[in-house]
C-alpha atoms as a PDB file:
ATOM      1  CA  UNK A   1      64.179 115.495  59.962  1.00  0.00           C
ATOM      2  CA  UNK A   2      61.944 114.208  57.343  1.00  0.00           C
ATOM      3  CA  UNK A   3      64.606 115.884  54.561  1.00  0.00           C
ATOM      4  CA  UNK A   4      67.436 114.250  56.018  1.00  0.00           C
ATOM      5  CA  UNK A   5      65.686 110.878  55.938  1.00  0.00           C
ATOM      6  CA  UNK A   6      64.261 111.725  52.323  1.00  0.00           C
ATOM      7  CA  UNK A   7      68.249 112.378  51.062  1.00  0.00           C
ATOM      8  CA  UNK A   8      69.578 109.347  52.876  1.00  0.00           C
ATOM      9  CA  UNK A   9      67.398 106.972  51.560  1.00  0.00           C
ATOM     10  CA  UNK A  10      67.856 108.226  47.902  1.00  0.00           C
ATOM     11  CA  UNK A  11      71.574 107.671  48.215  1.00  0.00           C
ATOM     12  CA  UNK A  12      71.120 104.035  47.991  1.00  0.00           C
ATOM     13  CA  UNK A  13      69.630 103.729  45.274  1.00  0.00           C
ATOM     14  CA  UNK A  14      72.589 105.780  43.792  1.00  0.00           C
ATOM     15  CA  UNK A  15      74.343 102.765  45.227  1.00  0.00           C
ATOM     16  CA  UNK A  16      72.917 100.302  42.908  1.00  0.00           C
ATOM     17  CA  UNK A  17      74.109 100.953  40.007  1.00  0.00           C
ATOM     18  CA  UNK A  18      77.602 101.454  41.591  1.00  0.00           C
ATOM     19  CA  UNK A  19      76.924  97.395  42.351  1.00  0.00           C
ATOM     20  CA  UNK A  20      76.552  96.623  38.364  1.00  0.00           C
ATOM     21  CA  UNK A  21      79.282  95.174  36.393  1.00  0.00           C
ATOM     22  CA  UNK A  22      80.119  97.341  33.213  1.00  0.00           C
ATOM     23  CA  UNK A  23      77.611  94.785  31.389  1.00  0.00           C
ATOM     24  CA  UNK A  24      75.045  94.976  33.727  1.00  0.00           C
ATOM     25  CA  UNK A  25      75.168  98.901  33.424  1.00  0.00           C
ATOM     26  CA  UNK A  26      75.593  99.414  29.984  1.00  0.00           C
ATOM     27  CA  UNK A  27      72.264  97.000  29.869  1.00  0.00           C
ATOM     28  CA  UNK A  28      69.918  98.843  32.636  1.00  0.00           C
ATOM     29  CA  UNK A  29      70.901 102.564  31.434  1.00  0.00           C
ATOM     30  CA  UNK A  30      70.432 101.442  27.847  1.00  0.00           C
ATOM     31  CA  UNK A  31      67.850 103.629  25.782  1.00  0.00           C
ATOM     32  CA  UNK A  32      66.463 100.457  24.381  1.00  0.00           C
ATOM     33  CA  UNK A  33      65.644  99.112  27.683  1.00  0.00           C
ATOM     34  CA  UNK A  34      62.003 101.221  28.435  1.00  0.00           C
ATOM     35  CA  UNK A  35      61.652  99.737  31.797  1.00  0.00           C
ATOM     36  CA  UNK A  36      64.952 101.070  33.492  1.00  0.00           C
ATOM     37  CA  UNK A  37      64.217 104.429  31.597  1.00  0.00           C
ATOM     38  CA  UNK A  38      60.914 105.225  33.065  1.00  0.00           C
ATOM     39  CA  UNK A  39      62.662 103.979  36.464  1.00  0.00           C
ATOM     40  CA  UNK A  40      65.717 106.259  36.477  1.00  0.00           C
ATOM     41  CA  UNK A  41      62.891 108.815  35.363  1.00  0.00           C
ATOM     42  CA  UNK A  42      61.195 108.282  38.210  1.00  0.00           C
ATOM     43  CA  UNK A  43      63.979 108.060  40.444  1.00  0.00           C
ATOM     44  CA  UNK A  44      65.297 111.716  39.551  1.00  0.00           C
ATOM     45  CA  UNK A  45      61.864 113.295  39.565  1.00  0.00           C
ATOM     46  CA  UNK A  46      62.423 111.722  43.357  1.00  0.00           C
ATOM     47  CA  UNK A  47      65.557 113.401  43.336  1.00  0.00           C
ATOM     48  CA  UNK A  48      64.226 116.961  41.844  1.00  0.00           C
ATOM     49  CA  UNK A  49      61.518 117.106  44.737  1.00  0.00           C
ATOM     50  CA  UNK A  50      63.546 116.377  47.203  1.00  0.00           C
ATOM     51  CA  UNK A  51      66.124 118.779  45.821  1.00  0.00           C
ATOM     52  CA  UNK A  52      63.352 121.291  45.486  1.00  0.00           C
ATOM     53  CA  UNK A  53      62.092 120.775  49.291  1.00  0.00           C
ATOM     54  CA  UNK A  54      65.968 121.091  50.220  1.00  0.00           C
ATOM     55  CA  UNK A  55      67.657 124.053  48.397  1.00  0.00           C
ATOM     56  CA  UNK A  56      65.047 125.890  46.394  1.00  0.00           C
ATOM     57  CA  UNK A  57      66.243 128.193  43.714  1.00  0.00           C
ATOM     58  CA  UNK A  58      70.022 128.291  44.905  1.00  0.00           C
ATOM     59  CA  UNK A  59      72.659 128.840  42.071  1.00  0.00           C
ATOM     60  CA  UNK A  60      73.606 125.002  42.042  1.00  0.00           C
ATOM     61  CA  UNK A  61      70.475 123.403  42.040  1.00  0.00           C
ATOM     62  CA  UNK A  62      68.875 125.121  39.059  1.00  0.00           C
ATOM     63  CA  UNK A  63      71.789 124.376  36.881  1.00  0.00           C
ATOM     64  CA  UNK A  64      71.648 120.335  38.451  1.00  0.00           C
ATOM     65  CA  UNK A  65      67.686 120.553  37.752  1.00  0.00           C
ATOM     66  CA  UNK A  66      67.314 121.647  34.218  1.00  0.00           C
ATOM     67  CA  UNK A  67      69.875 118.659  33.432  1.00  0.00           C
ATOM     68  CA  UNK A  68      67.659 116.346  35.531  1.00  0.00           C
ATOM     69  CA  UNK A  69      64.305 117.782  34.245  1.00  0.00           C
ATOM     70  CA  UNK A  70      65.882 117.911  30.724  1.00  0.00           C
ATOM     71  CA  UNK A  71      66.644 113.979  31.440  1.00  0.00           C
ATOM     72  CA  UNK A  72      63.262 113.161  32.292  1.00  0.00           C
ATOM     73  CA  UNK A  73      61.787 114.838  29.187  1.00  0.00           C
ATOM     74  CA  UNK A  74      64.537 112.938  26.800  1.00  0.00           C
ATOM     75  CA  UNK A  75      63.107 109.240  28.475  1.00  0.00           C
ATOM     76  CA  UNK A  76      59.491 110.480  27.777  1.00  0.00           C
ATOM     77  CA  UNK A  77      60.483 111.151  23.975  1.00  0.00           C
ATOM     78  CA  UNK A  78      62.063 107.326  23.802  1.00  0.00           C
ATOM     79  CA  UNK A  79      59.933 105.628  25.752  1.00  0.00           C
ATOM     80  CA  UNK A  80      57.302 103.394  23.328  1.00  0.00           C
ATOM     81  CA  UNK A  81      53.389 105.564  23.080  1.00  0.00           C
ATOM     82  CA  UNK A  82      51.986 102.615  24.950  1.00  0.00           C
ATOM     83  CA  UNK A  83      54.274 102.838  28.134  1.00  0.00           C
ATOM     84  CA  UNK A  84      54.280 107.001  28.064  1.00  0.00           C
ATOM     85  CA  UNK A  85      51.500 106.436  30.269  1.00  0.00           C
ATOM     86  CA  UNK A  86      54.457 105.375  33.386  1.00  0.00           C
ATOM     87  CA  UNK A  87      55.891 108.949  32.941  1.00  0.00           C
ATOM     88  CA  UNK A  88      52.553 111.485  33.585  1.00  0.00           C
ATOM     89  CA  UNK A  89      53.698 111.777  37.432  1.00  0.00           C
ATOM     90  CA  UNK A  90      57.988 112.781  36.155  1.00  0.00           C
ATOM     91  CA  UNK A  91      56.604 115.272  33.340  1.00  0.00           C
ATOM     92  CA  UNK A  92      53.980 116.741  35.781  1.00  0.00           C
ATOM     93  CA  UNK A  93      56.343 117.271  38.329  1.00  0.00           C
ATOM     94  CA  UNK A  94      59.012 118.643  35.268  1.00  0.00           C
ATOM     95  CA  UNK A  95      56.393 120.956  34.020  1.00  0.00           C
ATOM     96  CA  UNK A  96      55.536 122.145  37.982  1.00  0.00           C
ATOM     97  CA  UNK A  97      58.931 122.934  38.750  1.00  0.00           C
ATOM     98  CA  UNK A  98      59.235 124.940  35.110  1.00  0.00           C
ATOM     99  CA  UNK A  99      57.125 126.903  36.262  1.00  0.00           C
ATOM    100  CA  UNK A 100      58.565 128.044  39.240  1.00  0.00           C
ATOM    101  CA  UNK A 101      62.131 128.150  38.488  1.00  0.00           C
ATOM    102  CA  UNK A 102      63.254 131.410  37.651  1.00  0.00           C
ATOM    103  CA  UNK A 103      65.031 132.012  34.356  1.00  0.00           C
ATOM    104  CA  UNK A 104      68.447 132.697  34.155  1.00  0.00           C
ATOM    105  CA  UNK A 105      69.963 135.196  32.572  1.00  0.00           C
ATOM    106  CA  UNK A 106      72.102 134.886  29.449  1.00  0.00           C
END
């Protein structure tokens, strides 16, 4: 039960930015905007432990987690030195599920 629960509340805050005019979006998702980076980092390392809890190492979600783990490392290069400090729990949890996530083969 607590999975379901965990996935339905996560969907929305997929709604929000569904809500935003093109402006509004094109603000909050903007690389110069450091506090809506380390959110949306945030929100998919949310999204990779849930996934991880969910489906493990199935086919799909190890193709949908490298993009979202390779996402959370990309905001953690932008972000300013002095607000790095907001990411340690995303690249943590990043470098945890590295670890475990079998390699695929080329």
């Amino acid at each position: 039960m607590l999975t379901r629960t965990a996935c339905l509340e996560l969907v929305n805050f997929y709604a929000v930015t569904n809500k935003m005019s093109a402006d509004e979006f094109n603000s909050f998702s903007s690389p110069d905007n450091a506090l809506a980076q380390i959110l949306m980092a945030h929100f998919w390392t949310l999204g990779l432990v849930v996934q991880e809890y969910t489906m493990g190492h199935s086919a799909v979600f190890v193709a949908r987690k490298e993009v979202q783990m390779r996402w959370v490392e990309k905001v953690a290069e932008g972000v300013p030195g002095d607000e790095r400090r907001y990411l340690e729990w995303p690249l943590r949890i990043v470098q945890r599920l590295r670890s475990r996530t079998p390699k695929r083969s080329a």
